[in-house]
Protein backbone atom coordinates (compact mmCIF):
# COMPACT_ATOMS: atom_id res chain seq x y z
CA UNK A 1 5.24 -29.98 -3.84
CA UNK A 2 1.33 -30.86 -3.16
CA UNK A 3 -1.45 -28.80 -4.47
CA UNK A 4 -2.01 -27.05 -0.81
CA UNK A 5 1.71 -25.74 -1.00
CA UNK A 6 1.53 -24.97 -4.37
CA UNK A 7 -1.58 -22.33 -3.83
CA UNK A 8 0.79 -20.84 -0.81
CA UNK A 9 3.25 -19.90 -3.08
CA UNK A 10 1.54 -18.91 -6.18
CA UNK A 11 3.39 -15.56 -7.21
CA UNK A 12 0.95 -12.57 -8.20
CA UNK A 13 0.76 -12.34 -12.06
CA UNK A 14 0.77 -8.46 -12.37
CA UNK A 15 -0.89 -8.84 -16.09
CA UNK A 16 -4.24 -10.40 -14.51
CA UNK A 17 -5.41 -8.60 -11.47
CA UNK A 18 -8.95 -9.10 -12.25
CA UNK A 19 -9.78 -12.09 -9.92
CA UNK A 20 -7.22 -10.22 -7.33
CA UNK A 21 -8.38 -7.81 -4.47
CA UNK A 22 -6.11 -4.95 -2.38
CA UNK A 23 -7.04 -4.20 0.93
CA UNK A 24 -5.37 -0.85 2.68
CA UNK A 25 -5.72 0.18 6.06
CA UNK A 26 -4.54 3.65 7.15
CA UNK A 27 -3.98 5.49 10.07
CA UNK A 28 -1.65 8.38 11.44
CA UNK A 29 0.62 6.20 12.68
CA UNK A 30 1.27 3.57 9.51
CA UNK A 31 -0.02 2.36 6.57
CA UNK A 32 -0.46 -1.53 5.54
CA UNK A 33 -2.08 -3.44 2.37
CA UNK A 34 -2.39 -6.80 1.78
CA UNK A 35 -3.13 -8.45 -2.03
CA UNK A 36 -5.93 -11.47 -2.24
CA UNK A 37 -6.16 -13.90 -5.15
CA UNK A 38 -10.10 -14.31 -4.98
CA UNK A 39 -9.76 -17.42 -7.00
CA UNK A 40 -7.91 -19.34 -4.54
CA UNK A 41 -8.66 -17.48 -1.17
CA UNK A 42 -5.39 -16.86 -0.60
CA UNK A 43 -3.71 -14.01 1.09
CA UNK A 44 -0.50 -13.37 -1.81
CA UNK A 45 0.91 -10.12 0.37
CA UNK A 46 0.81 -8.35 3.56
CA UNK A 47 2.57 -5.12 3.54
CA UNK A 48 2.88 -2.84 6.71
CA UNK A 49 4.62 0.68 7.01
CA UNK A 50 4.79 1.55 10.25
CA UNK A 51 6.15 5.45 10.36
CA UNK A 52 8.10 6.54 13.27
CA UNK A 53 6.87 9.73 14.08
CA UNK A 54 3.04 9.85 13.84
CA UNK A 55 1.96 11.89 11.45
CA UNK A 56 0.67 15.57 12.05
CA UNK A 57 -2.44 15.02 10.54
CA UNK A 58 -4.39 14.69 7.16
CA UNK A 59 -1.88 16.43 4.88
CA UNK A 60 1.28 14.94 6.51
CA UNK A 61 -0.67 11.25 6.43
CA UNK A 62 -1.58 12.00 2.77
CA UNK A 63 2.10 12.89 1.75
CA UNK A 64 3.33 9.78 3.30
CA UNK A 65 0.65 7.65 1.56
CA UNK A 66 2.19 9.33 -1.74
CA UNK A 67 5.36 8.44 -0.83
CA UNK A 68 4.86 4.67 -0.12
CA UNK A 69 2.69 4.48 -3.54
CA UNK A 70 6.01 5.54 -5.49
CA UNK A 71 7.59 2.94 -3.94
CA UNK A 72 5.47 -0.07 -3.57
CA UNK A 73 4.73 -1.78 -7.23
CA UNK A 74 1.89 -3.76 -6.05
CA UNK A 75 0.18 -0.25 -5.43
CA UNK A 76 0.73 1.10 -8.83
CA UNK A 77 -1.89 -1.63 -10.52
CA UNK A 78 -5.15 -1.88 -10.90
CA UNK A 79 -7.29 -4.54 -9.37
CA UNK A 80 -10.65 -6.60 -9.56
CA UNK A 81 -11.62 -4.73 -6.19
CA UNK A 82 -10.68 -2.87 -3.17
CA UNK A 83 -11.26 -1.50 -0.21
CA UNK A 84 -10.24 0.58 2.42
CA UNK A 85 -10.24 0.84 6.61
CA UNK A 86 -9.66 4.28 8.49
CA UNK A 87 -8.47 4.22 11.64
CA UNK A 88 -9.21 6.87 14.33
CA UNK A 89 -11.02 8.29 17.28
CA UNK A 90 -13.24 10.13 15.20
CA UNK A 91 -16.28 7.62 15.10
CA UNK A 92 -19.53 7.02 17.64
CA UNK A 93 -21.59 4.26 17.83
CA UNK A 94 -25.68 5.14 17.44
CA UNK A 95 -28.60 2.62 18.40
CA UNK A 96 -30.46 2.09 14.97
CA UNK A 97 -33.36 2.74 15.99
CA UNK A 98 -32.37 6.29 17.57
CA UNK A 99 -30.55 7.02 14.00
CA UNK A 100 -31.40 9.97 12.32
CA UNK A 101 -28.66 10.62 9.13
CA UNK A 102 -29.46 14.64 9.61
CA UNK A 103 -27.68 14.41 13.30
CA UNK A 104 -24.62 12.69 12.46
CA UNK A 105 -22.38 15.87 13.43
CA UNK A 106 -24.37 15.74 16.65
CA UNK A 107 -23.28 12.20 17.20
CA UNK A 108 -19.52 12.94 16.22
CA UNK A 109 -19.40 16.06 18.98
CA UNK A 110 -20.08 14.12 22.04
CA UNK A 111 -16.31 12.10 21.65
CA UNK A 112 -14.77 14.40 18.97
CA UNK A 113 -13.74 18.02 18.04
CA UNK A 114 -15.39 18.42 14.85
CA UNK A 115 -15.08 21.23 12.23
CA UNK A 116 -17.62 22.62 10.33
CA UNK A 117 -16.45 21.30 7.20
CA UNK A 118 -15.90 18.23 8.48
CA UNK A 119 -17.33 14.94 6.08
CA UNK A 120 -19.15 12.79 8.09
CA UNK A 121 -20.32 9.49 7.24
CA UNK A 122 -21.88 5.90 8.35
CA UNK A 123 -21.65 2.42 8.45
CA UNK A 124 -24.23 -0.19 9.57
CA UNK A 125 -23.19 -3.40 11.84
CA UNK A 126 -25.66 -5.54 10.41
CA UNK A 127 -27.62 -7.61 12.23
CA UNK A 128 -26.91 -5.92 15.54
CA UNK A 129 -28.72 -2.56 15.36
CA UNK A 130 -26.22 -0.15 15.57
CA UNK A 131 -24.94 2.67 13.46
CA UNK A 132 -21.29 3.83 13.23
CA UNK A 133 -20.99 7.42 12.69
CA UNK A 134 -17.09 8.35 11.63
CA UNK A 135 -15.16 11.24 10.05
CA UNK A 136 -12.84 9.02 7.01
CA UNK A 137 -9.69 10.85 5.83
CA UNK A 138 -11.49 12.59 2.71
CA UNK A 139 -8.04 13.97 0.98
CA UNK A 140 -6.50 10.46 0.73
CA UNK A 141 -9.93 8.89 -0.37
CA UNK A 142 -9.53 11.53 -2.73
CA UNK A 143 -6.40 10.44 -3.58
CA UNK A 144 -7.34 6.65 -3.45
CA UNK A 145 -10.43 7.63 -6.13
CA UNK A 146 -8.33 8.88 -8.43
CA UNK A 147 -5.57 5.96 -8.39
CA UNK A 148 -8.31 3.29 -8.44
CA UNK A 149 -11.53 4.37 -9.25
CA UNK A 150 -14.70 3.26 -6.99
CA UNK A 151 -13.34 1.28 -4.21
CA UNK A 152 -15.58 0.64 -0.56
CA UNK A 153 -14.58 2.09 2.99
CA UNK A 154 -15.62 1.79 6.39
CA UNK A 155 -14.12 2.44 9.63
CA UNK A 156 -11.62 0.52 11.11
CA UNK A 157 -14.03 -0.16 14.34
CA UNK A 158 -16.99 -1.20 12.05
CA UNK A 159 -14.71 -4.17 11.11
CA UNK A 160 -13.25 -4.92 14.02
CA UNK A 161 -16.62 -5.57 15.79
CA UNK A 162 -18.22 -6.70 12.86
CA UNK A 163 -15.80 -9.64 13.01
CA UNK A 164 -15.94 -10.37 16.80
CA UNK A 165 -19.40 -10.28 17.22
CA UNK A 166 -19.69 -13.05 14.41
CA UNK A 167 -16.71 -15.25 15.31
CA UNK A 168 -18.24 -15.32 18.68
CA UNK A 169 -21.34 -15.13 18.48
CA UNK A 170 -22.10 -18.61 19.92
CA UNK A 171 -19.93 -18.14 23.07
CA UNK A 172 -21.71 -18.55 26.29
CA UNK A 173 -19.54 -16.78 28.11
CA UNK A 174 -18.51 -12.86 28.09
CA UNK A 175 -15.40 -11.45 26.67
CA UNK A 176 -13.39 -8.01 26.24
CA UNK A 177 -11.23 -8.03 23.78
CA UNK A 178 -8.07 -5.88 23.59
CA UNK A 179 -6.35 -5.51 19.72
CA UNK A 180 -3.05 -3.47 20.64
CA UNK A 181 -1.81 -0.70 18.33
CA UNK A 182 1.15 0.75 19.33
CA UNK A 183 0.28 2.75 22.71
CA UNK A 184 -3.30 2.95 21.78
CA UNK A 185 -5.95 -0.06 23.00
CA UNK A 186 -9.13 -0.71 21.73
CA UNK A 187 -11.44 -2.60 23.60
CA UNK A 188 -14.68 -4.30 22.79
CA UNK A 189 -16.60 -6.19 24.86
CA UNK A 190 -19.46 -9.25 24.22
CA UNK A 191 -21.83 -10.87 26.13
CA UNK A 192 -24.78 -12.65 24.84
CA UNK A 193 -23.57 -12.13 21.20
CA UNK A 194 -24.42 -8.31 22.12
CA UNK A 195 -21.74 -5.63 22.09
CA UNK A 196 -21.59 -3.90 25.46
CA UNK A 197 -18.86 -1.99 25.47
CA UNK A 198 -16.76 -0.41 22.21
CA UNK A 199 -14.06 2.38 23.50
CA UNK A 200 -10.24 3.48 22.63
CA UNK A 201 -7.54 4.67 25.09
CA UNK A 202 -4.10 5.91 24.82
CA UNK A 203 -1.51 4.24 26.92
CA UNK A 204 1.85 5.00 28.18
CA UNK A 205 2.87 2.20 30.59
CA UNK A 206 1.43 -1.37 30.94
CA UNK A 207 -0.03 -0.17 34.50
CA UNK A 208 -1.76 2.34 32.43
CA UNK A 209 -2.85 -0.25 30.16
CA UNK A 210 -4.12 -2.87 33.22
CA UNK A 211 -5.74 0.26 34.42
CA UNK A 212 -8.09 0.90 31.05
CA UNK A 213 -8.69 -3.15 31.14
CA UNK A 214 -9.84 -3.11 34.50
CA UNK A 215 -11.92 -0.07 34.31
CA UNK A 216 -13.75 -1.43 31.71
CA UNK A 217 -14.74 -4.52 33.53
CA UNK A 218 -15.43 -2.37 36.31
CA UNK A 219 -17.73 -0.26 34.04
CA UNK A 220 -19.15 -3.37 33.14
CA UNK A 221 -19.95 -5.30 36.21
CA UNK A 222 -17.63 -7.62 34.86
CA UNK A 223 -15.51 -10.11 37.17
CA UNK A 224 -11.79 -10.83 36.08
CA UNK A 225 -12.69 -14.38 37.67
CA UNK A 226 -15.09 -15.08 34.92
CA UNK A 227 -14.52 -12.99 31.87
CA UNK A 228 -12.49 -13.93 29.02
CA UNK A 229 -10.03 -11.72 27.45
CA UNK A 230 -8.70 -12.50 24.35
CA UNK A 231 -5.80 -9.95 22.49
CA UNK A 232 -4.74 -8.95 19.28
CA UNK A 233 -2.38 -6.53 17.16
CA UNK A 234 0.84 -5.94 18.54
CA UNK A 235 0.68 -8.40 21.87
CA UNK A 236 2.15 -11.53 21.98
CA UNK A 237 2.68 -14.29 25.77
CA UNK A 238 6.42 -12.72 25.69
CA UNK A 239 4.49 -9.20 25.98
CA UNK A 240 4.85 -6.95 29.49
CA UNK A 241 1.07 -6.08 28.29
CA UNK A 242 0.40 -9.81 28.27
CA UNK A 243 2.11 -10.30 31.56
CA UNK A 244 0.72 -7.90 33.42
CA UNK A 245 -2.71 -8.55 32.63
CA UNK A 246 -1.80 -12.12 33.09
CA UNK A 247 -1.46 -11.32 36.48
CA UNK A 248 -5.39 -9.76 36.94
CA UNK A 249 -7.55 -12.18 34.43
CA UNK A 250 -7.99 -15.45 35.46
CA UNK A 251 -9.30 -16.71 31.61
CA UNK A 252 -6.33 -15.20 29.21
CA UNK A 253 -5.31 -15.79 25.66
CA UNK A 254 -4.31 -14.85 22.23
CA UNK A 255 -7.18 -14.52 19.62
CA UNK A 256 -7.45 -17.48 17.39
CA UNK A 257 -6.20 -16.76 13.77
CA UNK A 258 -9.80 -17.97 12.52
CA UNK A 259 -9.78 -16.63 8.55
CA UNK A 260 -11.02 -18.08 5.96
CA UNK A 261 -7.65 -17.62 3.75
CA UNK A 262 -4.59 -19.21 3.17
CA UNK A 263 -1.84 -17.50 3.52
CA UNK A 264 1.31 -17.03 1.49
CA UNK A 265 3.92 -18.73 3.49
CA UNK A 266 5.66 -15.19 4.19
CA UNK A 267 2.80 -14.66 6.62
CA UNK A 268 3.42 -15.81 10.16
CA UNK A 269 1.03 -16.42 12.55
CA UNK A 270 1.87 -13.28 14.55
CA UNK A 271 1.49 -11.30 11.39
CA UNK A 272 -1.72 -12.52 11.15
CA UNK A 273 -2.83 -11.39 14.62
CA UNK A 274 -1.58 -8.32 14.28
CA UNK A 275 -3.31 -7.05 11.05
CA UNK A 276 -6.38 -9.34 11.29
CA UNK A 277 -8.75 -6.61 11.09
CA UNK A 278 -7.23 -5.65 7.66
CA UNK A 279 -7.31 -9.35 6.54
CA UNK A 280 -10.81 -9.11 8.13
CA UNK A 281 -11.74 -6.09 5.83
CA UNK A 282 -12.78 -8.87 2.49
């Protein structure tokens, strides 16, 4: 076995976590983790619990989360560093320059019901000027505090466009990009290495799904001729989502699995696309 293969495969050595990072991503319809050895930059484990019913909200999610920790070893350590993604609808995007940290409930109102004990915070897209204003899931941070100590969080979004907005940020042409999750879509669209367009929709049918697509290029005076869309999360080319907007885009594809980790050879490519923003998240 060469020395490339050998990395692939190197087992995690529960007695030495130090050099060895855990990134979780959480949301009210599943739950996934995935274990880096920092030495090697290698993805070790990717972990997803998908639940079949979604969950009723903050306590049910937290419960669940309980649950899988009593189950899952690799969650019962202790590890150099971690960090966490929350993903929902309850996050705005904010110009910098129109930031002001004693409005963020104002921000949250316009696309969310908020509560007046709600716990509102922020994370900065750097370089790009813009402000994401979010409400995280405070109980299981709670909950995460007290199993691991510090650990870092941002919203699910903040990475996603983070990540897109670097990869292609020497692209000449522009691009909406769709990552799938379940029946929700989120879209983000790039031109000019600026965002344009970051929204979410819920989806029943793949018309319904074409229909959010095409809006947005609508919304965007973008022509299916000449935009690119690229996909990711649960889409593959077998996909009726695929097919369908196959039919409408001239300039289709599957994002490129562009990370800079190697990957335990349990991980298949399709894996990859389908939890790159928590592989994204270190």
């Amino acid at each position: 076995m060469d020395l490339k293969n050998k990395v692939k495969n190197r087992s995690i050595d529960l007695n030495n976590l130090y050099e060895t990072h855990l990134s979780i991503q959480l949301s009210l319809n599943g739950f996934s983790f995935c274990v880096i050895d920092k030495t090697y930059d290698l993805v070790q484990k990717l972990v997803h619990h998908a639940f079949e019913d979604i969950a009723a909200g903050p306590e049910d999610l937290l419960a669940r989360i309980q649950s899988i920790f009593e189950k899952e070893t690799l969650l019962q350590q202790k590890y150099g560093s971690v960090n966490v993604s929350h993903v929902n609808e309850l996050s705005s995007l904010v110009p910098k320059p129109f930031f002001d940290e004693s409005k963020l409930k104002d921000y949250i109102r316009y696309s969310s019901k908020t509560f007046d004990n709600d716990y509102i915070v922020w994370d900065e897209i750097e370089n790009h000027d813009l402000i994401n204003v979010y409400i995280p899931f405070v109980n299981v941070n709670n909950f995460l505090l007290e199993r691991f100590g510090s650990f870092e969080y941002k919203h699910f979004s903040t990475v996603l466009i983070t990540n897109l907005l670097s990869t292609y940020r020497y692209s000449e042409h522009p691009h909406i990009f769709i990552h799938v999750d379940r029946n929700r879509m989120y879209v983000v669209a790039i031109s000019n290495n600026k965002l344009q367009l970051y929204n979410s929709f819920s989806f029943k049918t793949r018309e319904d799904f074409l229909y959010y697509l095409l809006f947005a290029a609508e919304q965007l005076d973008m022509d299916p001729e000449n935009f690119e869309l690229v996909l990711s999360g649960d889409i593959d080319k077998n996909s009726e989502l695929y097919d369908i907007a196959y039919t409408y885009v001239r300039k289709i594809g599957l994002i490129e699995n562009r990370f800079k980790y190697e990957f335990d050879t349990s991980v298949s490519e399709s894996l990859k696309r389908k939890h790159m923003t928590l592989i994204h998240q270190y």
